[in-house]
N, C-alpha and C. Protein backbone atom coordinates (compact mmCIF):
# COMPACT_ATOMS: atom_id res chain seq x y z
N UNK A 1 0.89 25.75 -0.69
CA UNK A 1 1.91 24.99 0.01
C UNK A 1 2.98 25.96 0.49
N UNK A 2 3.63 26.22 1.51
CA UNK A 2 4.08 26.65 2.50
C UNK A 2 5.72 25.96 1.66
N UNK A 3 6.95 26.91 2.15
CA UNK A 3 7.84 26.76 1.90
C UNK A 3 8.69 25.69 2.36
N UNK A 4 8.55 25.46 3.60
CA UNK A 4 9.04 24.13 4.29
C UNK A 4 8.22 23.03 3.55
N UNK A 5 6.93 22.77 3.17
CA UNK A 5 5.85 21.59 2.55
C UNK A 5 6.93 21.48 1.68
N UNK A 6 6.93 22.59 0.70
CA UNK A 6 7.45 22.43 -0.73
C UNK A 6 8.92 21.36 -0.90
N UNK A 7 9.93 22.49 0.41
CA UNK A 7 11.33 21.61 -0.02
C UNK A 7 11.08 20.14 0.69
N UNK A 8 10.22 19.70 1.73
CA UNK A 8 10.14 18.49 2.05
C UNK A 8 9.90 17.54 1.00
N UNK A 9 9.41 18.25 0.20
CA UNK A 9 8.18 17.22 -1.29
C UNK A 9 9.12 17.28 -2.37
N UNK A 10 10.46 18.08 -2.44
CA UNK A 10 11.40 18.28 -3.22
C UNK A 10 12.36 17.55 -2.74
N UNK A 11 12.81 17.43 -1.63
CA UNK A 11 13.84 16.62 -1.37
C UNK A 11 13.27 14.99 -1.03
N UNK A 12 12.38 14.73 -0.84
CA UNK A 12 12.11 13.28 -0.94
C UNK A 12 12.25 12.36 -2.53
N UNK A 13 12.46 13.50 -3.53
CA UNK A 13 13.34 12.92 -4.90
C UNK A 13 14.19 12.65 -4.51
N UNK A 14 14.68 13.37 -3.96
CA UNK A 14 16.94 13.10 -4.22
C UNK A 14 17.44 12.05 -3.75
N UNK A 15 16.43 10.64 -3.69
CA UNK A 15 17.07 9.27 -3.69
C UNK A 15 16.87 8.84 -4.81
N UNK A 16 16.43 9.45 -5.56
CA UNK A 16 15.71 8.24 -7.26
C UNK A 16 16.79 9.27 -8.23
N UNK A 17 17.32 8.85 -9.07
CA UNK A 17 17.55 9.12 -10.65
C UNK A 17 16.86 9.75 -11.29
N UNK A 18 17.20 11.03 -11.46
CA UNK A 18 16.34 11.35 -12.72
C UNK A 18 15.70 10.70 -13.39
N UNK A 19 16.68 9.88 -14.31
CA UNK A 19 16.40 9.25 -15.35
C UNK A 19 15.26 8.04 -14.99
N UNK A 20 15.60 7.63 -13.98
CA UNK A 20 13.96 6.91 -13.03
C UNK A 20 13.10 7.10 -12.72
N UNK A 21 13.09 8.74 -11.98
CA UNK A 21 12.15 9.34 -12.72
C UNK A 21 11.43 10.19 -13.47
N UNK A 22 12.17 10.11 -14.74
CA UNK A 22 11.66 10.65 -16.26
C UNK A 22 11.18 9.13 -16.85
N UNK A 23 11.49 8.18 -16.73
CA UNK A 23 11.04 6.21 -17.19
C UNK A 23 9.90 6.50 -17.15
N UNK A 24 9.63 6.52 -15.62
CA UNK A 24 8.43 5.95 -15.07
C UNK A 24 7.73 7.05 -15.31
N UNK A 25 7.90 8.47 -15.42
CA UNK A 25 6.27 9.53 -15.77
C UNK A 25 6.02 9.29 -17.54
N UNK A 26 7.00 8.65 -18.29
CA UNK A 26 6.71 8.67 -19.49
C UNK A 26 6.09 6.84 -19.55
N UNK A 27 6.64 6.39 -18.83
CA UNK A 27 5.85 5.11 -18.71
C UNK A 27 4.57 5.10 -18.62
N UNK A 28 4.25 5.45 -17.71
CA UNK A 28 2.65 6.41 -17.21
C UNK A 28 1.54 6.57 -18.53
N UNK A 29 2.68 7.47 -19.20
CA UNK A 29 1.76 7.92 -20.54
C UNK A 29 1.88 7.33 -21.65
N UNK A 30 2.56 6.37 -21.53
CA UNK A 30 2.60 5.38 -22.55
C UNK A 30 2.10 3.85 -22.47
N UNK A 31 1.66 4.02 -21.14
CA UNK A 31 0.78 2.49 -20.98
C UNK A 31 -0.52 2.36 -21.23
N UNK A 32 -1.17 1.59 -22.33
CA UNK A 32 -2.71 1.51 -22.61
C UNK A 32 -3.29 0.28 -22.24
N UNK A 33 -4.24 0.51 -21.30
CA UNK A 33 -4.72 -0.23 -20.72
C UNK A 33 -6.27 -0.97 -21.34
N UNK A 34 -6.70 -1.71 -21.26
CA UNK A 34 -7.67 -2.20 -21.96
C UNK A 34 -8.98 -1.76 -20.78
N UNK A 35 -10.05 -1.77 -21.55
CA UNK A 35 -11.18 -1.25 -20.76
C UNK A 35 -11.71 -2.34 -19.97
N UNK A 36 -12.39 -2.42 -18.76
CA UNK A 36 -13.29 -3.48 -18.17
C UNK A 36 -12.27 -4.59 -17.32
N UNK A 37 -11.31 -4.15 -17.10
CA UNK A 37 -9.96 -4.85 -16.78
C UNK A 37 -10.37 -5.75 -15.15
N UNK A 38 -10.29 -6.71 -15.07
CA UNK A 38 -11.12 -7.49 -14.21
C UNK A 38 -10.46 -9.02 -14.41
N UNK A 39 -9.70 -9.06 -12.88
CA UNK A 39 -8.82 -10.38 -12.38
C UNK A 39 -9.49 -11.46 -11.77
N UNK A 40 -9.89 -12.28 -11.70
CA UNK A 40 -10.71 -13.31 -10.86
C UNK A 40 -10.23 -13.37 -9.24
N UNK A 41 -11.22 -12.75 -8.20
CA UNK A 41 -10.14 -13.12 -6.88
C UNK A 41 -9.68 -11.85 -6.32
N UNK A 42 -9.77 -10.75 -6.98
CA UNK A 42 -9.01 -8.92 -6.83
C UNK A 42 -9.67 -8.35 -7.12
N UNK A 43 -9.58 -7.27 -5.94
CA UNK A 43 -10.26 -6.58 -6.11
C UNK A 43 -9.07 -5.06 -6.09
N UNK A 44 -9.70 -3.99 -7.19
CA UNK A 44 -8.55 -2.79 -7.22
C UNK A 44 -9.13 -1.63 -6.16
N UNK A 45 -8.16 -1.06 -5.61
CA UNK A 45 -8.69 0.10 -4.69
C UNK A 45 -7.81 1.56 -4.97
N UNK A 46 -8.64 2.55 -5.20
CA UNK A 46 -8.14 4.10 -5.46
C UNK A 46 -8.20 4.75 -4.30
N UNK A 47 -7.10 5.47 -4.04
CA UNK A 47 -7.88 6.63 -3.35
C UNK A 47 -8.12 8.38 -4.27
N UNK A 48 -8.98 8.57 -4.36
CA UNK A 48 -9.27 9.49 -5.30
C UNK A 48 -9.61 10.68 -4.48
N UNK A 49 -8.51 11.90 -4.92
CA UNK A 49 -8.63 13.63 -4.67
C UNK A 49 -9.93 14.19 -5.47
N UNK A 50 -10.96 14.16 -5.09
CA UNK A 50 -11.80 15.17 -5.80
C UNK A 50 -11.38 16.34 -6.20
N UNK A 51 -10.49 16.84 -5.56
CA UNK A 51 -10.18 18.06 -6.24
C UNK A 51 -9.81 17.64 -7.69
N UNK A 52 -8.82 16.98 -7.94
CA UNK A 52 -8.49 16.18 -9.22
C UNK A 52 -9.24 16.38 -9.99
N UNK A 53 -10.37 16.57 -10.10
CA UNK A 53 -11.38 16.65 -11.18
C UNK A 53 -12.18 15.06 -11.71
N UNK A 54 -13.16 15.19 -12.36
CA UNK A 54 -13.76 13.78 -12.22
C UNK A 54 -13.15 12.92 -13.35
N UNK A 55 -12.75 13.33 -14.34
CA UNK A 55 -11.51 12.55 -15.68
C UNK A 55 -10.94 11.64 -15.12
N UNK A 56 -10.47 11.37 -13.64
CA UNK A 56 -9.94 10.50 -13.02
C UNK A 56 -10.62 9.44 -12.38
N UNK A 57 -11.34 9.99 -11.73
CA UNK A 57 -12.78 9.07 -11.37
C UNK A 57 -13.13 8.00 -12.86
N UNK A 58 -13.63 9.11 -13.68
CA UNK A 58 -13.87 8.07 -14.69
C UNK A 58 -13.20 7.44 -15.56
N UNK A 59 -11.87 7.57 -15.45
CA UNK A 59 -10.69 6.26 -15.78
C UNK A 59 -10.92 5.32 -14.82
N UNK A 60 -10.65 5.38 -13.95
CA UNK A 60 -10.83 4.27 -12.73
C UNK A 60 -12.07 3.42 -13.09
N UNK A 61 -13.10 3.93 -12.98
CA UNK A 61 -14.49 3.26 -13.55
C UNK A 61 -14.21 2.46 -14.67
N UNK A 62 -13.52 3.24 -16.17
CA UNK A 62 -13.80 2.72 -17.39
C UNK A 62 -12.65 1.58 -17.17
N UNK A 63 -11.28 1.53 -17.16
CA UNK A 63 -10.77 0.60 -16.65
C UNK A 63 -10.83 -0.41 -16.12
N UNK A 64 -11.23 -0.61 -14.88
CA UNK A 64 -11.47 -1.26 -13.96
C UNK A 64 -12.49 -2.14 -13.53
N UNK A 65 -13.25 -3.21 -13.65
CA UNK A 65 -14.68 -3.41 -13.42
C UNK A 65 -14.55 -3.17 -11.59
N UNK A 66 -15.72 -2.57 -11.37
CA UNK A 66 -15.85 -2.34 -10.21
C UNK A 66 -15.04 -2.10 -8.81
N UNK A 67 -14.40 -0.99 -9.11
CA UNK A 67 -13.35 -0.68 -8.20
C UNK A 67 -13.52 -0.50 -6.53
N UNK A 68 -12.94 -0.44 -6.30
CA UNK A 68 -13.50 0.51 -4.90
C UNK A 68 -12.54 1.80 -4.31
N UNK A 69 -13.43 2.53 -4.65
CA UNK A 69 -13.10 4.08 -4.91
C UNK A 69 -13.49 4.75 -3.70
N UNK A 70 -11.91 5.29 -2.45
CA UNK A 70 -12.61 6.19 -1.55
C UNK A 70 -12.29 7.34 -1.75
N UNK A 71 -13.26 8.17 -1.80
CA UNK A 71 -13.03 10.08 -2.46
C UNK A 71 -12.89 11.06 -1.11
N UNK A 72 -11.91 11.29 -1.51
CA UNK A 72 -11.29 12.53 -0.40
C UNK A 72 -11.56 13.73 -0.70
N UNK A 73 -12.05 14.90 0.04
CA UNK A 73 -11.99 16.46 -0.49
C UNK A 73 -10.73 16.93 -0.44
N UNK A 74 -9.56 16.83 -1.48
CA UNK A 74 -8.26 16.77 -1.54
C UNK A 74 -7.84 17.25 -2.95
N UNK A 75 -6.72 17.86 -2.04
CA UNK A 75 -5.92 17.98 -4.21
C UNK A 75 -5.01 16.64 -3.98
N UNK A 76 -4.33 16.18 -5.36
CA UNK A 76 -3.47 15.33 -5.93
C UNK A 76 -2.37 15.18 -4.71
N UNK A 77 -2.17 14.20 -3.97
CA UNK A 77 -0.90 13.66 -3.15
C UNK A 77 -1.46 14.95 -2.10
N UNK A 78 -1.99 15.86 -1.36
CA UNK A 78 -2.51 16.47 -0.60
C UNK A 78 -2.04 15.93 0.97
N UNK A 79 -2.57 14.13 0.91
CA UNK A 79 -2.76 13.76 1.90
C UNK A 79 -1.03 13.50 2.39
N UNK A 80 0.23 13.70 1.46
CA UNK A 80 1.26 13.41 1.61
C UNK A 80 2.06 14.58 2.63
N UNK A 81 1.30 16.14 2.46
CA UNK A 81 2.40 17.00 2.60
C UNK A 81 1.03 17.69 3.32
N UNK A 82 -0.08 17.53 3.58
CA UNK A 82 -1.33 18.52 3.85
C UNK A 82 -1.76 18.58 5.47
N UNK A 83 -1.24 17.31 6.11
CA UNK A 83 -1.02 17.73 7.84
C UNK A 83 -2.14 16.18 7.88
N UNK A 84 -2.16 16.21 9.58
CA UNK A 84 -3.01 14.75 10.19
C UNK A 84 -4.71 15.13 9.49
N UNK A 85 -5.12 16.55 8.96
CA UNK A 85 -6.24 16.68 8.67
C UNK A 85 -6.69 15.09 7.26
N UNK A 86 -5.73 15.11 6.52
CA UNK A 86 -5.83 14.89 5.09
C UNK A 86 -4.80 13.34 5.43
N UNK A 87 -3.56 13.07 6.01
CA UNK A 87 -3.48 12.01 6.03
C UNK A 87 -4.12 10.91 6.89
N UNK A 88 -4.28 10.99 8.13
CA UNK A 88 -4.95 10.19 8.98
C UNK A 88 -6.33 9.61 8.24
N UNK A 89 -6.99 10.48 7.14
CA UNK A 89 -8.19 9.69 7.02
C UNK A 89 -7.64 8.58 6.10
N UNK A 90 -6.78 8.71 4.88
CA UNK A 90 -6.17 8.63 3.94
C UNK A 90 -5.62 7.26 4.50
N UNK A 91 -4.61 7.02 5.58
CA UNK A 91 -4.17 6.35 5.98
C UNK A 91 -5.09 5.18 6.35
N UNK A 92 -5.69 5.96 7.26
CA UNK A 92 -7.16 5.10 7.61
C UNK A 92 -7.85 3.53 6.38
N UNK A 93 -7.98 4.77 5.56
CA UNK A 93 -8.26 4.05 4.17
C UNK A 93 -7.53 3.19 3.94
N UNK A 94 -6.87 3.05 3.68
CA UNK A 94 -5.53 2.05 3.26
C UNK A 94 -5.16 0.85 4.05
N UNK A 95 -5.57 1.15 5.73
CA UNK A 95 -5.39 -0.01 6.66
C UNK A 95 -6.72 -0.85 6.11
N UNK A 96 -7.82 -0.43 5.95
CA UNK A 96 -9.09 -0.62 5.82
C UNK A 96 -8.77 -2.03 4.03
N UNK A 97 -8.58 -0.98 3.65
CA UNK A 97 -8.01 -1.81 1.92
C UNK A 97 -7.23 -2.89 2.12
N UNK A 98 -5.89 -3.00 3.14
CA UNK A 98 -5.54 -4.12 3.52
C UNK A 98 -5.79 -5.03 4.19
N UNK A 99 -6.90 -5.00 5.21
CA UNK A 99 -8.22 -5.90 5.91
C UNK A 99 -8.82 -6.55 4.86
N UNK A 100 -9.11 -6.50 3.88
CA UNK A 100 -9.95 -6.73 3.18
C UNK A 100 -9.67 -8.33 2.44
C-alpha cells in the first residue's frame, strides 16, 4: 500500500471514537455464534478475500447454513483502497446480493 492508500484508510477513522472503535473489535471477539445458523426467508451473503486464507471461508460455512459466498483474489478490505481493478467487481457483487 502506497502512502497516499495508507493515510486515506487512516483518516476515514477520524469520525468514530476510539472507544467505538475498540467496542466493536472486542465485540467481534467476544461474540459466539452457534453453528448451522439458518433464518427462514434469508439468505446470508460474504464477500470473501482469498488471500485471507481459508479459516474464513470455513467459518462462514460452519456458521451459516448455506451461504452465498463470492471469492475474490484479494487481501482483507483490498477492494476498499486497491483501485476500479478490485472494487468494481466487488461492487458488482453487492448490487447483484441486493437483486436478490
Amino acid at each position: 500500500m502506497d502512502d497516499e492508500t495508507a493515510n486515506q484508510f487512516i483518516s476515514c477513522f477520524e469520525k468514530f471514537d476510539p472507544v467505538s472503535i475498540r467496542n466493536e473489535y472486542y465485540t467481534d471477539l467476544r461474540t459466539h455464534l452457534q453453528d448451522d445458523i439458518h433464518v427462514e426467508h434469508t439468505k446470508v451473503h460474504f464477500i470473501y478475500a482469498a488471500r485471507m486464507g481459508g479459516r474464513y471461508l470455513k467459518r462462514y460455512r460452519k456458521y451459516f447454513r448455506d451461504p452465498e459466498i463470492r471469492e475474490f483474489d484479494m487481501q482483507h478490505e483490498q477492494w476498499l483502497f486497491g483501485g476500479e481493478e478490485f472494487a468494481v467487481p466487488v461492487l458488482k457483487a453487492i448490487d447483484e446480493f441486493m437483486e436478490i
